[in-house]
Protein backbone atom coordinates (compact mmCIF):
# COMPACT_ATOMS: atom_id res chain seq x y z
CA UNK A 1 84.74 77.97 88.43
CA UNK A 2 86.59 78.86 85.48
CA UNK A 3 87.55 82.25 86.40
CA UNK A 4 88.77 80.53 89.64
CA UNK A 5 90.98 78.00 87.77
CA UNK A 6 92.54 80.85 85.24
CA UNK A 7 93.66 83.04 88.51
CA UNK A 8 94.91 80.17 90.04
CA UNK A 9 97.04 79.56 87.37
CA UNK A 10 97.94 82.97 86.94
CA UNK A 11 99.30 82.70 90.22
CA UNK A 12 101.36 79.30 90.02
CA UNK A 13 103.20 80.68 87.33
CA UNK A 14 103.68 84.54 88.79
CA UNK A 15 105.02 82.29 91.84
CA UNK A 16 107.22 80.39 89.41
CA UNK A 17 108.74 83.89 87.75
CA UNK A 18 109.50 85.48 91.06
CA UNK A 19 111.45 82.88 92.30
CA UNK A 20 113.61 82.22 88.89
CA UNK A 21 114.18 85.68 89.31
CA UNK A 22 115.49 85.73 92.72
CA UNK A 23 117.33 82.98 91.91
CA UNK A 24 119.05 84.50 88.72
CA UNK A 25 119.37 87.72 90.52
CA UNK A 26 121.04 86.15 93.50
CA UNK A 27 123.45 84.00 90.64
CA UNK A 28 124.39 87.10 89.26
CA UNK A 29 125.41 89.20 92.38
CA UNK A 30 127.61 85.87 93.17
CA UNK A 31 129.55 86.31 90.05
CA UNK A 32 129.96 90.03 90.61
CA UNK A 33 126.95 92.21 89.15
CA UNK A 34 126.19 95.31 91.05
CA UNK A 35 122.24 95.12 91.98
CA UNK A 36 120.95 96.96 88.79
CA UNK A 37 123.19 95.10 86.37
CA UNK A 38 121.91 91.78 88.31
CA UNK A 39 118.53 92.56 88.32
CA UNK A 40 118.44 93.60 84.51
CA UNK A 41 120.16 90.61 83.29
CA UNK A 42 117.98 88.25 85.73
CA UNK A 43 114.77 89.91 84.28
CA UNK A 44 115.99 89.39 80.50
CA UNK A 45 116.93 85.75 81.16
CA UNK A 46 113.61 84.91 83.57
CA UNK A 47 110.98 86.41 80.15
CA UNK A 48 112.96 83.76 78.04
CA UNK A 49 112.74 81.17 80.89
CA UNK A 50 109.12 81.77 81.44
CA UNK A 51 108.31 82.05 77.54
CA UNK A 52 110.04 78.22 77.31
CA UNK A 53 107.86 76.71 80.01
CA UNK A 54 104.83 78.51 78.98
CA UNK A 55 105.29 77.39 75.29
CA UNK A 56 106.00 73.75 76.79
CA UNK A 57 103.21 73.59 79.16
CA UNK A 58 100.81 74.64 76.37
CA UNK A 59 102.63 72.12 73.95
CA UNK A 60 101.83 69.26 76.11
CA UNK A 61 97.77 70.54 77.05
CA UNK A 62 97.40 70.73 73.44
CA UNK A 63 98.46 67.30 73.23
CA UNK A 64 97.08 65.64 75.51
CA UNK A 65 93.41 67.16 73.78
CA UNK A 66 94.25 65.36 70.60
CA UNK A 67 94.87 62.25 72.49
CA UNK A 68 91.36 62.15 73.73
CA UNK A 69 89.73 62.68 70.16
């Protein structure tokens, strides 16, 4: 059951990077990036995204542990 609830999370948040990255890559072909340059600058800015929710989400399960002690 475990192993089933990791992967499933896995998967919520490989979800959640592909679309901030579509979305940032779209953003930046608005304001006049070529597809490479887009996609490059999308990538950099979705790992520091990602990092911050990851680093949140992990924040807030580690406190709601010590709340039950």
């Amino acid at each position: 059951m475990t192993m089933r609830i990791k992967k499933m999370t896995k998967n919520l948040w490989d979800k959640e990077e592909r679309q901030v990255f579509r979305s940032l890559t779209r953003q930046y072909k608005q304001e006049g990036y070529d597809s490479k340059e887009a996609k490059k600058l999308a990538r950099q800015e979705t790992k520091e995204i990602m990092s911050d929710k990851i680093e949140f989400a992990e924040t807030l399960y580690e406190q709601a542990l010590q709340d039950f002690d």
